[in-house]
PDB file of N, CA and C in Angstrom:
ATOM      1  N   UNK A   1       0.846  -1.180   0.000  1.00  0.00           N
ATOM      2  CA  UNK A   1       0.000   0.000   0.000  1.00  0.00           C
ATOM      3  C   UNK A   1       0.894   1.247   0.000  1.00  0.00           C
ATOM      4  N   UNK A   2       0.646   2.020  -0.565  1.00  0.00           N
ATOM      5  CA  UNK A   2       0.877   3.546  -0.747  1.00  0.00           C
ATOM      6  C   UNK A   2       1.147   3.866   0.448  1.00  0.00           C
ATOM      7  N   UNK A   3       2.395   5.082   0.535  1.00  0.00           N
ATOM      8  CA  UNK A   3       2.436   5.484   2.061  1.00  0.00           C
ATOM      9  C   UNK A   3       0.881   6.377   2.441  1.00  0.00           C
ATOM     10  N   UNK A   4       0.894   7.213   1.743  1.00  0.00           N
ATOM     11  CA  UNK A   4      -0.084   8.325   2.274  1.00  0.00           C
ATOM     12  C   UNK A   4      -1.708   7.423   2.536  1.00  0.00           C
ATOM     13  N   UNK A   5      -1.775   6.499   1.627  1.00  0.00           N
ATOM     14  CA  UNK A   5      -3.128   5.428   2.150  1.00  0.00           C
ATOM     15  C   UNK A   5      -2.867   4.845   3.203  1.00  0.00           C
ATOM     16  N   UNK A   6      -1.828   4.610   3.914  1.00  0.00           N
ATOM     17  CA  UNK A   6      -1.452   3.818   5.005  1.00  0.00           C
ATOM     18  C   UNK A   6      -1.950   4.991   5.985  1.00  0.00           C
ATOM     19  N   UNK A   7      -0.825   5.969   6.270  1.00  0.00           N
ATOM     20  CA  UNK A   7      -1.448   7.277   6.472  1.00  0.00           C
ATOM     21  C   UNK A   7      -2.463   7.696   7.188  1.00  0.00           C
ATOM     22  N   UNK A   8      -3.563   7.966   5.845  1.00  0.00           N
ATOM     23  CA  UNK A   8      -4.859   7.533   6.061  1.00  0.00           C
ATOM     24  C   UNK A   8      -5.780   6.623   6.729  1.00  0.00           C
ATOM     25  N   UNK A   9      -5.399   5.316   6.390  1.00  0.00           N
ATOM     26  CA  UNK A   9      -5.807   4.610   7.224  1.00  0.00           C
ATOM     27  C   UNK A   9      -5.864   4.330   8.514  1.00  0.00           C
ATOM     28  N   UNK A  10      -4.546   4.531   9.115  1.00  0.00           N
ATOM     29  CA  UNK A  10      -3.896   4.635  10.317  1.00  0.00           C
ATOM     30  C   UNK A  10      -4.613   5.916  11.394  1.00  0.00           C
ATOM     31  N   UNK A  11      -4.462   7.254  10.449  1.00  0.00           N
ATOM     32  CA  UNK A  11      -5.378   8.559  10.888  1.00  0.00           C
ATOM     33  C   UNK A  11      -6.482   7.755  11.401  1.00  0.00           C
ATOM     34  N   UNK A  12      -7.632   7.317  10.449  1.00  0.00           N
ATOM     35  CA  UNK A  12      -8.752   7.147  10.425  1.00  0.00           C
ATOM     36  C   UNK A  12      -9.132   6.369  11.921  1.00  0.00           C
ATOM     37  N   UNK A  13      -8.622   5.229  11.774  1.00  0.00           N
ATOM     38  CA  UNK A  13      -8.694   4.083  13.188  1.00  0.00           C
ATOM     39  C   UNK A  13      -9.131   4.529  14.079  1.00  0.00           C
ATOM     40  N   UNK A  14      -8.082   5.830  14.729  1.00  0.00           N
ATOM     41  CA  UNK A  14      -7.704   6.498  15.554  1.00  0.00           C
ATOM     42  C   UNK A  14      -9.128   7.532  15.725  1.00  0.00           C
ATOM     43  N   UNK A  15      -9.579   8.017  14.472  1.00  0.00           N
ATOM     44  CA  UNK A  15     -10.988   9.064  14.926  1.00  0.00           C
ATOM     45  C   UNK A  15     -12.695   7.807  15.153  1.00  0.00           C
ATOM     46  N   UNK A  16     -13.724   8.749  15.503  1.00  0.00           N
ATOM     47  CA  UNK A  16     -14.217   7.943  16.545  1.00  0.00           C
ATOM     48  C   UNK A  16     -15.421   8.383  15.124  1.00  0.00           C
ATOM     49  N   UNK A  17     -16.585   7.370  15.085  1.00  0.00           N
ATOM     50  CA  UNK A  17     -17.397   6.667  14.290  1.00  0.00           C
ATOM     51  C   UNK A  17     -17.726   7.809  13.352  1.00  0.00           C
ATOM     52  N   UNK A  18     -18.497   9.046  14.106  1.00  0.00           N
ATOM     53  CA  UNK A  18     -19.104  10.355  13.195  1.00  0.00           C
ATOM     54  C   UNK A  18     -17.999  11.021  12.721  1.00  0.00           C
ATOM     55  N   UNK A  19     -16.418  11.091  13.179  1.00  0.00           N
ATOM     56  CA  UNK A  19     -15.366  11.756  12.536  1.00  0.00           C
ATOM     57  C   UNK A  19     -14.914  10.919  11.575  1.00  0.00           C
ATOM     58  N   UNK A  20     -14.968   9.538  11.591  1.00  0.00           N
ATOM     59  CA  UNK A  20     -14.562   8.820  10.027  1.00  0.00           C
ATOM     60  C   UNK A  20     -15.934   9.290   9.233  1.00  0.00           C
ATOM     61  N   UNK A  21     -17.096   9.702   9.500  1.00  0.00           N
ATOM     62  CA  UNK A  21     -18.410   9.432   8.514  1.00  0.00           C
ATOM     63  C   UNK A  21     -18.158  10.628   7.851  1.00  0.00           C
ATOM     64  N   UNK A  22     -17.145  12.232   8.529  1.00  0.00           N
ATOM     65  CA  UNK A  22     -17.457  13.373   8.221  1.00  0.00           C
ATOM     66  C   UNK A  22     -16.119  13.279   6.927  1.00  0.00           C
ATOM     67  N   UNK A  23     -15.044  12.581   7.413  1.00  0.00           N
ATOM     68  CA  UNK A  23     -13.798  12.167   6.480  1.00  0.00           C
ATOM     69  C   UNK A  23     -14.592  11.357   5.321  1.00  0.00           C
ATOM     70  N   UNK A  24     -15.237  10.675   5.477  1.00  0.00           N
ATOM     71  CA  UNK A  24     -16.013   9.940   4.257  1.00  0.00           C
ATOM     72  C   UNK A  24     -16.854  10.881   3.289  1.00  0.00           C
ATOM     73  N   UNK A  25     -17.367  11.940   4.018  1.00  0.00           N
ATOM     74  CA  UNK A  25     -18.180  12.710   3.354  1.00  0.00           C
ATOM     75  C   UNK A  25     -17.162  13.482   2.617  1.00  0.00           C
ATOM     76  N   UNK A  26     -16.223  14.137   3.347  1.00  0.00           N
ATOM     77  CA  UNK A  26     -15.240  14.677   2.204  1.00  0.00           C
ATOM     78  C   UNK A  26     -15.189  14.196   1.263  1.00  0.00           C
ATOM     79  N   UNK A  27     -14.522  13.190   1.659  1.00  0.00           N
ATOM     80  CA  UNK A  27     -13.720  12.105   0.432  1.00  0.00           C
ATOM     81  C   UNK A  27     -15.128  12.215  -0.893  1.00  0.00           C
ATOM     82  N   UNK A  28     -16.031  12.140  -0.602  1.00  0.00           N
ATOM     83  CA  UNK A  28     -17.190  11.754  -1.489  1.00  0.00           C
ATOM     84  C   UNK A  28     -17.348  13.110  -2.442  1.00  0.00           C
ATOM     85  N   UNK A  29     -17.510  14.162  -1.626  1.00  0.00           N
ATOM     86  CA  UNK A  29     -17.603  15.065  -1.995  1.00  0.00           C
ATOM     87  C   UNK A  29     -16.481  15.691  -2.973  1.00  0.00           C
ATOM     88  N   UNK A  30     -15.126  15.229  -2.566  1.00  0.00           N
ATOM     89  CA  UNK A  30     -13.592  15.278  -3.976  1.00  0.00           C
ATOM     90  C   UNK A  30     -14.199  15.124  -4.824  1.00  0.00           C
ATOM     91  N   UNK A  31     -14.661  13.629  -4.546  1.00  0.00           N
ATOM     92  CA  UNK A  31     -14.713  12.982  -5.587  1.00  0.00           C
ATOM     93  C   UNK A  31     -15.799  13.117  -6.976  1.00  0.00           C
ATOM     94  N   UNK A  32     -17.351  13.860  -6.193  1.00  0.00           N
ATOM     95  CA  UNK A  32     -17.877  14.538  -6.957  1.00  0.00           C
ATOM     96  C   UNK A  32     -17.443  15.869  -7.681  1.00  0.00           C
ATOM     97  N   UNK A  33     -16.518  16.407  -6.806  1.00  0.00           N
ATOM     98  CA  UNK A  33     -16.298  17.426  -7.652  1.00  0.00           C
ATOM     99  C   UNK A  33     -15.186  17.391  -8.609  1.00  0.00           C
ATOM    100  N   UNK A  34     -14.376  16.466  -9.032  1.00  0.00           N
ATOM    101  CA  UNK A  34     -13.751  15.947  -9.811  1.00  0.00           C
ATOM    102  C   UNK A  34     -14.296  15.406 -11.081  1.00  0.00           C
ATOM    103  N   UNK A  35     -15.711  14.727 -10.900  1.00  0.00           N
ATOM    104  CA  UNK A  35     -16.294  14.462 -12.069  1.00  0.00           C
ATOM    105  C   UNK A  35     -16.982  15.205 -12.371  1.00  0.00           C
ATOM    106  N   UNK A  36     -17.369  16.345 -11.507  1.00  0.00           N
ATOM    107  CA  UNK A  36     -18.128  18.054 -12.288  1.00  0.00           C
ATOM    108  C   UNK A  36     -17.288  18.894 -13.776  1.00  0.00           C
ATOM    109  N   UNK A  37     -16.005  18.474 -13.156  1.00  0.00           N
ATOM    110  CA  UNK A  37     -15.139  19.367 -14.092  1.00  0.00           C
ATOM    111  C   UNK A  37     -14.889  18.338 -15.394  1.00  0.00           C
ATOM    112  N   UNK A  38     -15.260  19.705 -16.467  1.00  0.00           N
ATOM    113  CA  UNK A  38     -15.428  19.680 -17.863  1.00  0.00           C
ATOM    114  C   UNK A  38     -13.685  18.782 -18.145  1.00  0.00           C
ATOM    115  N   UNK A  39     -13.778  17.795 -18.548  1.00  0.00           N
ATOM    116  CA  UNK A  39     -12.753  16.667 -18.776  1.00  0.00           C
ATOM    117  C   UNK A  39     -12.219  17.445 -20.240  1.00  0.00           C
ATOM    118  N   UNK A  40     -10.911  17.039 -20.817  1.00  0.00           N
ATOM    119  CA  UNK A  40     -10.133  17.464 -21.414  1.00  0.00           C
ATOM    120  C   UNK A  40     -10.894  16.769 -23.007  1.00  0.00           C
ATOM    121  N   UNK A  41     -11.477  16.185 -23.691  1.00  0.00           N
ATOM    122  CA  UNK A  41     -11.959  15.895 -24.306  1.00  0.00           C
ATOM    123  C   UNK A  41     -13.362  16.286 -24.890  1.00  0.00           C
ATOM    124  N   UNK A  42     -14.019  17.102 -24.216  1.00  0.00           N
ATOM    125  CA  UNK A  42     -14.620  17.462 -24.497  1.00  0.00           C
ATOM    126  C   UNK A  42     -14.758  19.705 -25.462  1.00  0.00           C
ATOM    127  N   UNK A  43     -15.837  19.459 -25.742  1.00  0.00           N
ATOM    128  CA  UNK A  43     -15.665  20.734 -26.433  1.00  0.00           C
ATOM    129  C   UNK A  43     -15.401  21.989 -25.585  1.00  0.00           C
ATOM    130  N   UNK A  44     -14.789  23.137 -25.976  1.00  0.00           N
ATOM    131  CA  UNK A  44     -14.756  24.458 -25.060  1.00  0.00           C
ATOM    132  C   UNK A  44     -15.646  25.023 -25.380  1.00  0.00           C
ATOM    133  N   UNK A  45     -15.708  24.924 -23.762  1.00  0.00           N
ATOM    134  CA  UNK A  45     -16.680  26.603 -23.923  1.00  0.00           C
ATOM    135  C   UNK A  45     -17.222  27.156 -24.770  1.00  0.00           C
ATOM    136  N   UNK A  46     -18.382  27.949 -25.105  1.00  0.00           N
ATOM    137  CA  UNK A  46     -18.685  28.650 -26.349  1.00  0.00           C
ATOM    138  C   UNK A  46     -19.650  29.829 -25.305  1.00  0.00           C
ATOM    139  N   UNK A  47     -19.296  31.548 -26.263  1.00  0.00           N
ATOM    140  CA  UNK A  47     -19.693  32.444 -25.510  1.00  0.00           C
ATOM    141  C   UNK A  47     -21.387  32.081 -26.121  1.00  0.00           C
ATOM    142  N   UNK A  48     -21.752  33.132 -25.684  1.00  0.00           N
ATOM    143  CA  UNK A  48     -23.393  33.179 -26.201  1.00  0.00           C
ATOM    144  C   UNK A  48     -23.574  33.606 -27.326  1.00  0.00           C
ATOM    145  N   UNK A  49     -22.518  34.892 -27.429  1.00  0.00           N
ATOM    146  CA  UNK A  49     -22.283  35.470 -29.194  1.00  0.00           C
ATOM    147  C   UNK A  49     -22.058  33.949 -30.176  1.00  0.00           C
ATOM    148  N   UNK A  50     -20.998  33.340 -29.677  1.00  0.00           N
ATOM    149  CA  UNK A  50     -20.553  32.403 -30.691  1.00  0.00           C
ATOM    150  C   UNK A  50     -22.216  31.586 -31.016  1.00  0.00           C
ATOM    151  N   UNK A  51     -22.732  30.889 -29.710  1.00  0.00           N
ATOM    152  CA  UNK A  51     -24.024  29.947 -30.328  1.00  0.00           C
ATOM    153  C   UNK A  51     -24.661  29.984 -30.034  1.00  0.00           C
ATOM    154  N   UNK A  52     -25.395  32.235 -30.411  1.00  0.00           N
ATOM    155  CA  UNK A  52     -26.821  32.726 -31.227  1.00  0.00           C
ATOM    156  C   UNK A  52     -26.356  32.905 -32.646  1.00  0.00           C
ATOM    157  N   UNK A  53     -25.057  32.687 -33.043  1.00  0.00           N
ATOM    158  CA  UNK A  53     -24.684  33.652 -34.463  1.00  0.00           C
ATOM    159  C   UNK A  53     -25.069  32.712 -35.635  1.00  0.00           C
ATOM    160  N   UNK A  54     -25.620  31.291 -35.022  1.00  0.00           N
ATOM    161  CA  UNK A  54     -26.288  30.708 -36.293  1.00  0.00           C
ATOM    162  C   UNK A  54     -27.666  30.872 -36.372  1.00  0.00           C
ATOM    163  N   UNK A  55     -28.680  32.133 -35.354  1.00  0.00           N
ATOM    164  CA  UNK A  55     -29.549  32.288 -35.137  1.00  0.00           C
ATOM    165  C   UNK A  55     -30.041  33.215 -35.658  1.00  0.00           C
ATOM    166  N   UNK A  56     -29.151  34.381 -35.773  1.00  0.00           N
ATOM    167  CA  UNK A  56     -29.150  36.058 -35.954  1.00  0.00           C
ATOM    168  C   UNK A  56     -29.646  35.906 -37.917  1.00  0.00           C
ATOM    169  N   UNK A  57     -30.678  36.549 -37.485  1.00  0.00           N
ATOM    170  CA  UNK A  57     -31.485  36.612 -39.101  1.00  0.00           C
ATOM    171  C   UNK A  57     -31.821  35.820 -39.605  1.00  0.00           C
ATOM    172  N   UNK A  58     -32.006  34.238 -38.496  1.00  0.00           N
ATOM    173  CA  UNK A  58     -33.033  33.385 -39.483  1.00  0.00           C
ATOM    174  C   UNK A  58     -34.745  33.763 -39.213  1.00  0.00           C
ATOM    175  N   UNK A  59     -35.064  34.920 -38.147  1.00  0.00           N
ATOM    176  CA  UNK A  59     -35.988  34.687 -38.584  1.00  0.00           C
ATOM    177  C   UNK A  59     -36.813  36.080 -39.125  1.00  0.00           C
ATOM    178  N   UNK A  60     -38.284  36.163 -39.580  1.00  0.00           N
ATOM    179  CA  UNK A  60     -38.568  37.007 -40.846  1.00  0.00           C
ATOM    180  C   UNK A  60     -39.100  38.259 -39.762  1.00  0.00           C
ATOM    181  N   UNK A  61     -39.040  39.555 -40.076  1.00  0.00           N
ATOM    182  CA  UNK A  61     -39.596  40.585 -39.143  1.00  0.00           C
ATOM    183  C   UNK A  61     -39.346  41.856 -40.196  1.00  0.00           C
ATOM    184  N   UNK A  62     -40.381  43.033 -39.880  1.00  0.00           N
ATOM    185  CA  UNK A  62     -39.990  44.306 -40.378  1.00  0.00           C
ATOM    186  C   UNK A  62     -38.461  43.991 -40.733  1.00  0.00           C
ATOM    187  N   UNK A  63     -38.101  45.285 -41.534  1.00  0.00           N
ATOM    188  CA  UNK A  63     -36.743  45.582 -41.691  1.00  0.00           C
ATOM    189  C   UNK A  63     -36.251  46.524 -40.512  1.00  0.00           C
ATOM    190  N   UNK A  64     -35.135  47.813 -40.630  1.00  0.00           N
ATOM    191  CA  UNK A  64     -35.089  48.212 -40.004  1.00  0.00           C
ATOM    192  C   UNK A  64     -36.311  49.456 -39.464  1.00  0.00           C
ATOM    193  N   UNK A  65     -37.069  49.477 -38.657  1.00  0.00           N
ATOM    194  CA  UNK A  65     -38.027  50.292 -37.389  1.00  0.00           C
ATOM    195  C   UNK A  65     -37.810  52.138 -38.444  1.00  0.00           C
ATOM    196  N   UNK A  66     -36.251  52.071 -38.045  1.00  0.00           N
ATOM    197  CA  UNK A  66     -35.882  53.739 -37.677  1.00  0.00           C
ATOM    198  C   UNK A  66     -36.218  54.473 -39.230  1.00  0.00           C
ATOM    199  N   UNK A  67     -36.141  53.394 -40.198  1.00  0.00           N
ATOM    200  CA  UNK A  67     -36.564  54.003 -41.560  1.00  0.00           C
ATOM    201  C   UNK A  67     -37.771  53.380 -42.569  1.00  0.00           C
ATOM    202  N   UNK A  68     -38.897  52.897 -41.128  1.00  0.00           N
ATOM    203  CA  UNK A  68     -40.047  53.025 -41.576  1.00  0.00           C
ATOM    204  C   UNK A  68     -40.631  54.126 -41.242  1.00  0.00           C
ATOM    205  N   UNK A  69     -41.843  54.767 -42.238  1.00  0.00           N
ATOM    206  CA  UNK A  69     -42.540  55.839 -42.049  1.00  0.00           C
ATOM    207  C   UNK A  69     -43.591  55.599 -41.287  1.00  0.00           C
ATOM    208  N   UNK A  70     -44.390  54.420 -41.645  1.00  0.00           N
ATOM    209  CA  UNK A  70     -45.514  54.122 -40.599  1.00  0.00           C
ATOM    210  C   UNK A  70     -45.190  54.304 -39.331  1.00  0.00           C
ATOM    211  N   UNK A  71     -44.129  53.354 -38.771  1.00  0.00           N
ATOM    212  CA  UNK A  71     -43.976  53.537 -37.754  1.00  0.00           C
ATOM    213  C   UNK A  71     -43.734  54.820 -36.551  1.00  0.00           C
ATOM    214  N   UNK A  72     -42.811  55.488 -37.646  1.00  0.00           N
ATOM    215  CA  UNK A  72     -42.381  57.116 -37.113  1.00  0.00           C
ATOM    216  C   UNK A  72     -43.569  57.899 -36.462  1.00  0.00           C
ATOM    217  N   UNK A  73     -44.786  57.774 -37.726  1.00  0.00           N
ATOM    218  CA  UNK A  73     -46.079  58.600 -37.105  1.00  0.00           C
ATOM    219  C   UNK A  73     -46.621  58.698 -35.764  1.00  0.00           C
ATOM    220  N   UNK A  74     -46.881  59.460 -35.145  1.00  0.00           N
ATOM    221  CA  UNK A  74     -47.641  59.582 -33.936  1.00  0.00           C
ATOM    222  C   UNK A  74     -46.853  59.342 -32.553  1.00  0.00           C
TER     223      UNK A  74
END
């Protein structure tokens, strides 16, 4: 065995039932947050600009407002 698992183990013995359960909860909790993070294989990031910009003008509306006349009135 690994020194630092020995270590560990040895620590552990020594703390009393709810202090190994709170060391367990750590440990659990690493360990979730290790598989939260975005793994090296996968795609980066993308801003919001980058993926609306296959969005921007697909769909149909007035042209531009400021150089319609209807609109200007009243």
């Amino acid at each position: 065995m690994q020194p630092i698992q020995q270590q560990v183990i040895e620590t552990l013995q020594t703390l009393s039932p709810a202090e190994q359960q709170e060391v367990l909860d750590f440990a659990e909790f690493l360990k979730s947050k290790r598989q939260r993070l975005p793994s090296a294989n996968m795609e980066p990031a993308q801003s919001f600009l980058e993926t609306a910009q296959a969005y921007i003008g697909a769909g149909s509306g007035p042209g531009d407002l400021s150089t319609n006349s209807e609109y200007m009135e009243g």
